[in-house]
Each structure stands twice: as C-alpha cells, then as structure tokens.
C-alpha atoms as a PDB file:
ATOM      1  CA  UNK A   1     138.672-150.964  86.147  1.00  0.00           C
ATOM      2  CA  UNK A   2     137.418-154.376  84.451  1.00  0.00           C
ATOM      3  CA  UNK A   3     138.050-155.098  81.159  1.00  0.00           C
ATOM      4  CA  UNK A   4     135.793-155.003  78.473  1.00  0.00           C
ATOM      5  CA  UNK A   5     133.765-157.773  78.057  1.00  0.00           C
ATOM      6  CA  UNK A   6     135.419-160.910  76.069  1.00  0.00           C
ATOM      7  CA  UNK A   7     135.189-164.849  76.084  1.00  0.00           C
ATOM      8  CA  UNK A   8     137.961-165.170  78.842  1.00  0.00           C
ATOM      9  CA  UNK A   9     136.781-162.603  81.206  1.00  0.00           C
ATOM     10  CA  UNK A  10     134.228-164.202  83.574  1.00  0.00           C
ATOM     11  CA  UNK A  11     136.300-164.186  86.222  1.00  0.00           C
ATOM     12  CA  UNK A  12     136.260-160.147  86.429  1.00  0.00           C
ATOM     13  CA  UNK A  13     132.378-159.908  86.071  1.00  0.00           C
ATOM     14  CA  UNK A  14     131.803-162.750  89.457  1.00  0.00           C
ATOM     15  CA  UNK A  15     128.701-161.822  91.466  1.00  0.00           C
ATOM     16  CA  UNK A  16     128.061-158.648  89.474  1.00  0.00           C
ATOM     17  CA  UNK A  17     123.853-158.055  88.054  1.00  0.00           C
ATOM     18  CA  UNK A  18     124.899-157.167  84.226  1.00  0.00           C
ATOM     19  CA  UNK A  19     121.696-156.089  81.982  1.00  0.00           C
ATOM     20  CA  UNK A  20     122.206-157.601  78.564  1.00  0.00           C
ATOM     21  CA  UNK A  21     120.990-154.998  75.635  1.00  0.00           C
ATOM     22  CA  UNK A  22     121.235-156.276  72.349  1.00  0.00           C
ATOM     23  CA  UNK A  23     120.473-155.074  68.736  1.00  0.00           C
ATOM     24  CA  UNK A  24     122.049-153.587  65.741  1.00  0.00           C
ATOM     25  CA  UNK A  25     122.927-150.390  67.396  1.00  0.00           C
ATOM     26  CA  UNK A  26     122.466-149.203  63.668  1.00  0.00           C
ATOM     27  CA  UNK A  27     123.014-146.625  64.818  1.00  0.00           C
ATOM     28  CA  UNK A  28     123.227-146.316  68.450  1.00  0.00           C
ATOM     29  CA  UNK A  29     121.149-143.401  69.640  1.00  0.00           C
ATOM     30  CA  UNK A  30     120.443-140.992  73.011  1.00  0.00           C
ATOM     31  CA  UNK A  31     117.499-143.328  73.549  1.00  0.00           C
ATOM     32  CA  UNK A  32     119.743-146.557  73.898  1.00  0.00           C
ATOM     33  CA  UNK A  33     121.465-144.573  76.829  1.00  0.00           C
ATOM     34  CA  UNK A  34     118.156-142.957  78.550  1.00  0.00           C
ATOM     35  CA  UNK A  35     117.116-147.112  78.927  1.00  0.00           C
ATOM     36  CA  UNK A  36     120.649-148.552  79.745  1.00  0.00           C
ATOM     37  CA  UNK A  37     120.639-145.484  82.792  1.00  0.00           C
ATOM     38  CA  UNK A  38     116.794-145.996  83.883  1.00  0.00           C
ATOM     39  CA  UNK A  39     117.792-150.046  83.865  1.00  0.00           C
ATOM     40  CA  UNK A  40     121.238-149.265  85.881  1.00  0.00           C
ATOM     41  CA  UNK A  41     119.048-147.473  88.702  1.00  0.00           C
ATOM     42  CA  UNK A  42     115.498-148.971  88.505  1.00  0.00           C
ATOM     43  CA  UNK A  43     117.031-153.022  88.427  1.00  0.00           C
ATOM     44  CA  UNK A  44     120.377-152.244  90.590  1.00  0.00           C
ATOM     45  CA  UNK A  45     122.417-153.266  88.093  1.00  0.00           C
ATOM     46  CA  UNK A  46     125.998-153.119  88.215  1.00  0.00           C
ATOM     47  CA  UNK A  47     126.675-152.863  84.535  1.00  0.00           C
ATOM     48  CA  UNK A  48     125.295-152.925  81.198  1.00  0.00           C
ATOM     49  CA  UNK A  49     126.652-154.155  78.241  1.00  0.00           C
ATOM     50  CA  UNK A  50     125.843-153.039  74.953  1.00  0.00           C
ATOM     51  CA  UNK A  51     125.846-156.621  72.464  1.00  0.00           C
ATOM     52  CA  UNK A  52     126.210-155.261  69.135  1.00  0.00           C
ATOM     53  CA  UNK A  53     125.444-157.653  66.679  1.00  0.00           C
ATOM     54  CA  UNK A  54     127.113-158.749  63.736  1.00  0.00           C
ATOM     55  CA  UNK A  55     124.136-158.781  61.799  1.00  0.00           C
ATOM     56  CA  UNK A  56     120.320-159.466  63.408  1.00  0.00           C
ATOM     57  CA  UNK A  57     118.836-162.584  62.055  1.00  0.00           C
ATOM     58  CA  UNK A  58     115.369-160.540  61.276  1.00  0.00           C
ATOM     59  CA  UNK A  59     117.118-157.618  59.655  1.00  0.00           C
ATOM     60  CA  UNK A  60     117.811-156.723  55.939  1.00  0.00           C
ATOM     61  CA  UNK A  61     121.150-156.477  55.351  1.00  0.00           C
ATOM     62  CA  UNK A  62     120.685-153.565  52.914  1.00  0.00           C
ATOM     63  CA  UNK A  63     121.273-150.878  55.005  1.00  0.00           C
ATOM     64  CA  UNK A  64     123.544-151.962  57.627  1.00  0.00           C
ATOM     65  CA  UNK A  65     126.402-150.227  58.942  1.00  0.00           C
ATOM     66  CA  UNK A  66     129.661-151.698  59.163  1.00  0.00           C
ATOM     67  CA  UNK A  67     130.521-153.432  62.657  1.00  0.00           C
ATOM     68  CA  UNK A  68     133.540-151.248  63.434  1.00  0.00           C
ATOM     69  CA  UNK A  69     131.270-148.395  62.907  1.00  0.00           C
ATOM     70  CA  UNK A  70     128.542-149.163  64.647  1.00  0.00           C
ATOM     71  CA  UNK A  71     130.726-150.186  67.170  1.00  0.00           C
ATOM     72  CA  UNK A  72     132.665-146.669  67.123  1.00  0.00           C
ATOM     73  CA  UNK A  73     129.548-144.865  67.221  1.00  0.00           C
ATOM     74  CA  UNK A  74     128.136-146.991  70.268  1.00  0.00           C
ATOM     75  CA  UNK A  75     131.021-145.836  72.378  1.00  0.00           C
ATOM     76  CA  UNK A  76     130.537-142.151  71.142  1.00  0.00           C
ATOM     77  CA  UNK A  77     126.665-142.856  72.970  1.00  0.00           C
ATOM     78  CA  UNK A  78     127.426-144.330  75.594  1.00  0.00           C
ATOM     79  CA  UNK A  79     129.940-142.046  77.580  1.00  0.00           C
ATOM     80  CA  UNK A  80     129.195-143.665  80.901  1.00  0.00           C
ATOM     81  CA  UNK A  81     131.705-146.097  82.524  1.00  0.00           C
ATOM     82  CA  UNK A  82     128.947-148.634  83.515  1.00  0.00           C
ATOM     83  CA  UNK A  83     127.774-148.564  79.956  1.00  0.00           C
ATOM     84  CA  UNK A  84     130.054-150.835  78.610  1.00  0.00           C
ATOM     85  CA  UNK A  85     129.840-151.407  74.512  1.00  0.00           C
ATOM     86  CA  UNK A  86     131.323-155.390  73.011  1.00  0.00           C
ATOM     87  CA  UNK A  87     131.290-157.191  70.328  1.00  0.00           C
ATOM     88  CA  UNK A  88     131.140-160.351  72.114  1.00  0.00           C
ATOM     89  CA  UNK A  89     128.993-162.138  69.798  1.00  0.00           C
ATOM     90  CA  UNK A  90     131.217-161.826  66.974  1.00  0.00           C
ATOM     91  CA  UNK A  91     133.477-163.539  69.349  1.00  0.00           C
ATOM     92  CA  UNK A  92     131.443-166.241  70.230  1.00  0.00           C
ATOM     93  CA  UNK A  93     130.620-166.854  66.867  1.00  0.00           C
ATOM     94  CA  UNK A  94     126.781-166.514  67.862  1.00  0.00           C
ATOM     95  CA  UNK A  95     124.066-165.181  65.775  1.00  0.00           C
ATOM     96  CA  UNK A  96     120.703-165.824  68.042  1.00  0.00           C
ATOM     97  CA  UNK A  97     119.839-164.463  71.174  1.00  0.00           C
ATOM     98  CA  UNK A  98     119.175-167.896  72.998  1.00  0.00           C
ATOM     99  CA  UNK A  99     122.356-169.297  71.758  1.00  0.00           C
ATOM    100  CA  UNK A 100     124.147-165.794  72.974  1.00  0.00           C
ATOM    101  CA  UNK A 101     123.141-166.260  76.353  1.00  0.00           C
ATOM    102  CA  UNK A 102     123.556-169.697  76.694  1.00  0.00           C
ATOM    103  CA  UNK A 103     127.252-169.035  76.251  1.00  0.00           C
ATOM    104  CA  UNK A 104     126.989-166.416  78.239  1.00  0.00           C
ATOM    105  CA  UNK A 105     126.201-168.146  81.514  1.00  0.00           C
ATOM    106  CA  UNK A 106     128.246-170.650  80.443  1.00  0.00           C
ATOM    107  CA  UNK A 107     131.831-168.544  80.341  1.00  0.00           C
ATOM    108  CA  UNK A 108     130.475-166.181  83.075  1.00  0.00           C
ATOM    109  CA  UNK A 109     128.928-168.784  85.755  1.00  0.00           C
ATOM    110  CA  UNK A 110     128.940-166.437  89.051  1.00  0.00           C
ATOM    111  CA  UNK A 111     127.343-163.391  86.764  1.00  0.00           C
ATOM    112  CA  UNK A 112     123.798-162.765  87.251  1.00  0.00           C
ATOM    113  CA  UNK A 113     122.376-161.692  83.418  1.00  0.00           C
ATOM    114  CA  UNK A 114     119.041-159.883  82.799  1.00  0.00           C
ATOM    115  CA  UNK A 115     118.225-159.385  79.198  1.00  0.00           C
ATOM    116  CA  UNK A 116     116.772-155.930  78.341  1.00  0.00           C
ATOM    117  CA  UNK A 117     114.449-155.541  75.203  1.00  0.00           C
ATOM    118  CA  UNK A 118     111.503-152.537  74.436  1.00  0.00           C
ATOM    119  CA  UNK A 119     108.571-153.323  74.083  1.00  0.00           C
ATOM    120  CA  UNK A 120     108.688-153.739  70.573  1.00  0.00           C
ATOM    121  CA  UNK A 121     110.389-156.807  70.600  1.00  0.00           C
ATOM    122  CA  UNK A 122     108.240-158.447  73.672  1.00  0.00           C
ATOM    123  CA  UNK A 123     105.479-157.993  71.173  1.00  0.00           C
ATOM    124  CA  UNK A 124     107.724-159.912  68.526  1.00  0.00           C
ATOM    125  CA  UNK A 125     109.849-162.060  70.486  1.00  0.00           C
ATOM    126  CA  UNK A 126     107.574-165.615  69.507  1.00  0.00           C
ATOM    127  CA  UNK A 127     108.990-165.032  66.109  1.00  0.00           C
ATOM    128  CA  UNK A 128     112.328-165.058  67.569  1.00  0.00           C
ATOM    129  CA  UNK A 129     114.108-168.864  67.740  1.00  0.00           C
ATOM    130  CA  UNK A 130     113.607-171.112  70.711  1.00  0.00           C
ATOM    131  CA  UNK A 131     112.301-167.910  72.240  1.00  0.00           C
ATOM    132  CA  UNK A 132     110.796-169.348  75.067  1.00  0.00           C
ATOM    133  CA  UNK A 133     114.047-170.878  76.070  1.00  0.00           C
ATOM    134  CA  UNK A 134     115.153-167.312  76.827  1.00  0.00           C
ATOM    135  CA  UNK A 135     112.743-166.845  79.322  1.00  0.00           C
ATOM    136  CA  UNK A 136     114.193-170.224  80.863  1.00  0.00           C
ATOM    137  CA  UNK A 137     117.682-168.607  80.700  1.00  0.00           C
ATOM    138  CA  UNK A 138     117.651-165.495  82.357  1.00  0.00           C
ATOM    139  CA  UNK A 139     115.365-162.805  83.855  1.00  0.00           C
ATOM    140  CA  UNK A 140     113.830-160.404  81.278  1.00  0.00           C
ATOM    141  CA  UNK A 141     113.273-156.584  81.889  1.00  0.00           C
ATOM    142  CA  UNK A 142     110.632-154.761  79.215  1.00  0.00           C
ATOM    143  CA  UNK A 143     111.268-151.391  78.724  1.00  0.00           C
ATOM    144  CA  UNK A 144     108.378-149.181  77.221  1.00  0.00           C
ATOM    145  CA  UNK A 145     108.691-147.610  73.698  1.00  0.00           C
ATOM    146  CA  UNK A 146     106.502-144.687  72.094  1.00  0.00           C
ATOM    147  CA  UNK A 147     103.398-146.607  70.654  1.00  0.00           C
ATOM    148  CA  UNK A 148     104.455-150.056  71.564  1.00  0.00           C
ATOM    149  CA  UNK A 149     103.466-151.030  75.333  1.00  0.00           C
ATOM    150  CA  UNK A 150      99.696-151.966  74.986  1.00  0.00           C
ATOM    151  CA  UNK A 151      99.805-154.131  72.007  1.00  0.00           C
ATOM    152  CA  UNK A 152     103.140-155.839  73.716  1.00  0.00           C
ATOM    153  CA  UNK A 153     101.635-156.631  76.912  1.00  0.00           C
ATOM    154  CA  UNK A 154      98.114-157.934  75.313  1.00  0.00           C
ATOM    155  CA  UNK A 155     100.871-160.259  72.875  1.00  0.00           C
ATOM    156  CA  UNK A 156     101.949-163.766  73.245  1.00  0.00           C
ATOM    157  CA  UNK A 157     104.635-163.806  75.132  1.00  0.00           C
ATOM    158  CA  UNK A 158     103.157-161.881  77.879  1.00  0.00           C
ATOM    159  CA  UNK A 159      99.960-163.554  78.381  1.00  0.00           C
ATOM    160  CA  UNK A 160     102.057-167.111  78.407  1.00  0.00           C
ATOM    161  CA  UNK A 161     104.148-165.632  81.208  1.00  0.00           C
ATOM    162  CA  UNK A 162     101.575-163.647  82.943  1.00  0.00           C
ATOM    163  CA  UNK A 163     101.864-165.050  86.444  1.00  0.00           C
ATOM    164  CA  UNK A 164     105.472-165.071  86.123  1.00  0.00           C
ATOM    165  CA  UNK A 165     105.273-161.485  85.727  1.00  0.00           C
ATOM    166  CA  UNK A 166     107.435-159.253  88.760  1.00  0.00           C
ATOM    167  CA  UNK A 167     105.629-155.888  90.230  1.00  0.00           C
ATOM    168  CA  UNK A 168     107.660-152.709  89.706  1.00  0.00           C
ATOM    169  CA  UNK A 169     108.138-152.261  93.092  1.00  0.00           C
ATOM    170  CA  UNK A 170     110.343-155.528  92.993  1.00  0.00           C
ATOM    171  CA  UNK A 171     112.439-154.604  90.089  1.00  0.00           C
ATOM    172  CA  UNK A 172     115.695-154.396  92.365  1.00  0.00           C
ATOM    173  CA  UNK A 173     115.545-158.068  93.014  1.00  0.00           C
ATOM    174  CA  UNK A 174     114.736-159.246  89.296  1.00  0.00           C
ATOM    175  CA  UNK A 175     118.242-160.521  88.007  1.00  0.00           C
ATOM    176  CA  UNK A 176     118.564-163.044  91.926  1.00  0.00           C
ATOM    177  CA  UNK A 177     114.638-164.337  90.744  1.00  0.00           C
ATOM    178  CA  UNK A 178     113.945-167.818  89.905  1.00  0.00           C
ATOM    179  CA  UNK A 179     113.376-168.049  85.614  1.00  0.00           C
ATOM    180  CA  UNK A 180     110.811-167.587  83.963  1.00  0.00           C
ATOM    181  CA  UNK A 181     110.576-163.684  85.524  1.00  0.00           C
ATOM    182  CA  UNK A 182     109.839-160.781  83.821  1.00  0.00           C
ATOM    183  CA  UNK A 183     109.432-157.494  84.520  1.00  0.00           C
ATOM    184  CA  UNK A 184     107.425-154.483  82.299  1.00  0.00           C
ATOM    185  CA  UNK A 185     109.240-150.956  83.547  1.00  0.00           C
ATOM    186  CA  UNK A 186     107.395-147.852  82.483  1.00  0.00           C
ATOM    187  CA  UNK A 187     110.451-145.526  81.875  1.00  0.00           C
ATOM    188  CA  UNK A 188     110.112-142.267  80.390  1.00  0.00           C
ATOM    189  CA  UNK A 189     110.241-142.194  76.712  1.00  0.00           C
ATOM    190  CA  UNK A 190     112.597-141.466  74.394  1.00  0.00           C
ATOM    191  CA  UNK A 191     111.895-140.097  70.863  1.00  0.00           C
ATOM    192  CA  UNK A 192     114.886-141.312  69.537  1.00  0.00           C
ATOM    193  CA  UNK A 193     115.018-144.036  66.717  1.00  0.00           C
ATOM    194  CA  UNK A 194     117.711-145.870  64.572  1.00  0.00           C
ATOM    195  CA  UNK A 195     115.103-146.046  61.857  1.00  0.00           C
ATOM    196  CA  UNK A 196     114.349-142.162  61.290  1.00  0.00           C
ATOM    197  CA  UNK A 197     117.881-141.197  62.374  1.00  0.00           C
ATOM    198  CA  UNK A 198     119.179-143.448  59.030  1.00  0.00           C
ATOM    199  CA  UNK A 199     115.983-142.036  57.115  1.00  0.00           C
ATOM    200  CA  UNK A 200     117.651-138.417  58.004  1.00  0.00           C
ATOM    201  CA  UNK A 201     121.293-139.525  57.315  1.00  0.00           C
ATOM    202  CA  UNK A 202     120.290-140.196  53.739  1.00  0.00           C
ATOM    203  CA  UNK A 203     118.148-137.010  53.079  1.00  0.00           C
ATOM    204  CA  UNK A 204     121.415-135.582  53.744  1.00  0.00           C
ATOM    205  CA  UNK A 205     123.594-137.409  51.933  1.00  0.00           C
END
C-alpha cells in the first residue's frame, strides 16, 4: 500500500499514470467519484488523486468549508483505494494550478500526471494564470458536465489546441503523449453539484 501523497513521496508513485483532479471539493460529491472511476478505466490510470485546495484563487471565500472538513468529507466520497484524497498543495505552499504542477513533476520526476477538469473549466481555463503553460506541463483530460460541453469545446482554449486534440479511441495512451495533448471524454453525466448541494445544506439549516 503507498502512502498518501506528500512532498517526499515520489519515489513510491515511479512510473505510475496519476490523474490530477483539483478543486474545492466544497463539498465533495457522488459526481467527483463517477469522473475519478470513468478516468481510472477510460485513461488507464493507475491512481487518482483528489488536490483539495486551500482556497481556489477564483472563488469567494464566503462560503467555504473548512480544509479539515472538506478534506474529511472527500474521504467519506471517495471509498475507493485508487481514489486517493491530499492536501498536497497546502504542503507545497501552492495556490495556482500551473505552479501546483510544476512542483509536481518536479518532486515526482518518473510519475506520468494528467490533469482532469469538466468542461466547465476548459471553457474558463484562459482566465486561469499562465494557463497555457499547463497545457505545456502535462496532458489534459476534459470530462463532460450537464450543459457545459458545446460552449467548452467552441471556447478558447480548445480552438488554440485543436490539432493537438487526442481521439477517444486513444485515451489509454494520453498521460505517455508528447504536451500540448488533450483529450474531450464524453462520460455519462452526473447530476450532482457542490453548488446546489450547499444551496440545500442551508435550506436546512
């Protein structure tokens, strides 16, 4: 069994395909599981780690849950042993994506990343910083969400990177591909979201 993931543990994560899924997790919900399985199978991933974040750089602060219980609650979710829920970016000391994975790669050389997202955030990702540079970094995988897909594929980001763009068919062999590669997977959906599930908490509070 490897440890969680930490700063020091590289070593314990060599040669292994590890989909990165970040957010708030605020809460974490069924539908961050239904992605993190359909990515384990569909990319051949040996893990996925759950990066809950301190705080999201875009996000209000209002209504945010603590970190120790988001973090809690994650682990409820996640009941699978390839699911694997850290805090490593409060350890790093990193607050944006880009400078997340630089790290990253840099304290886990011999692990090949692939950062997973919904489709929401393709469609927002240019307002993300040095966003581009995490296309340079490591492979992407876009996951579709209820309402989301069309507009995020006719967006920015995916007409810059259209011929960089990797056919279903290929998913398997996205996290060995050369960067820029991306990948749109169209997963079943999920109804589930942090937004009305926080919206429901407080209607019955």
């Amino acid at each position: 069994m490897r440890p969680l993931p930490h700063p020091y543990s590289g070593p314990h994560y060599a040669n292994l395909r590890v989909g990165l899924l970040g957010g708030s997790f605020n809460p974490a919900h069924a539908g961050h599981r239904h992605i993190s399985l359909y990515a384990l199978k569909t990319l051949g991933l040996d893990r996925v780690w759950w990066l809950v974040s301190p705080q999201n750089p875009l996000k209000s602060t209002a209504d945010m849950g603590a970190l120790p219980e988001r973090m809690a609650e994650a682990r409820r979710v996640a009941r699978h042993p390839r699911i694997q829920v850290t805090d490593i970016e409060r350890e790093l000391g990193t607050r944006y994506t880009v400078d997340t994975l630089q790290e990253l790669k840099r304290r886990f050389p011999r692990t090949r990343f692939v950062w997973l997202m919904g489709a929401d955030n393709l469609r927002q990702i240019p307002r993300w910083r040095h966003w581009t540079r995490i296309f340079r970094l490591v492979p992407v995988a876009v996951l579709a969400r209820p309402t989301y897909s069309i507009s995020a594929l006719g967006g920015i980001a995916a007409q810059r990177y259209a011929r960089r763009r990797v056919k279903e068919h290929r998913a398997k062999g996205l996290a060995s591909r050369k960067t820029p590669a991306w990948i749109f997977l169209r997963n079943p959906l999920h109804p589930a979201s942090a937004t009305a599930i926080r919206r429901a908490r407080a209607r019955g509070s």
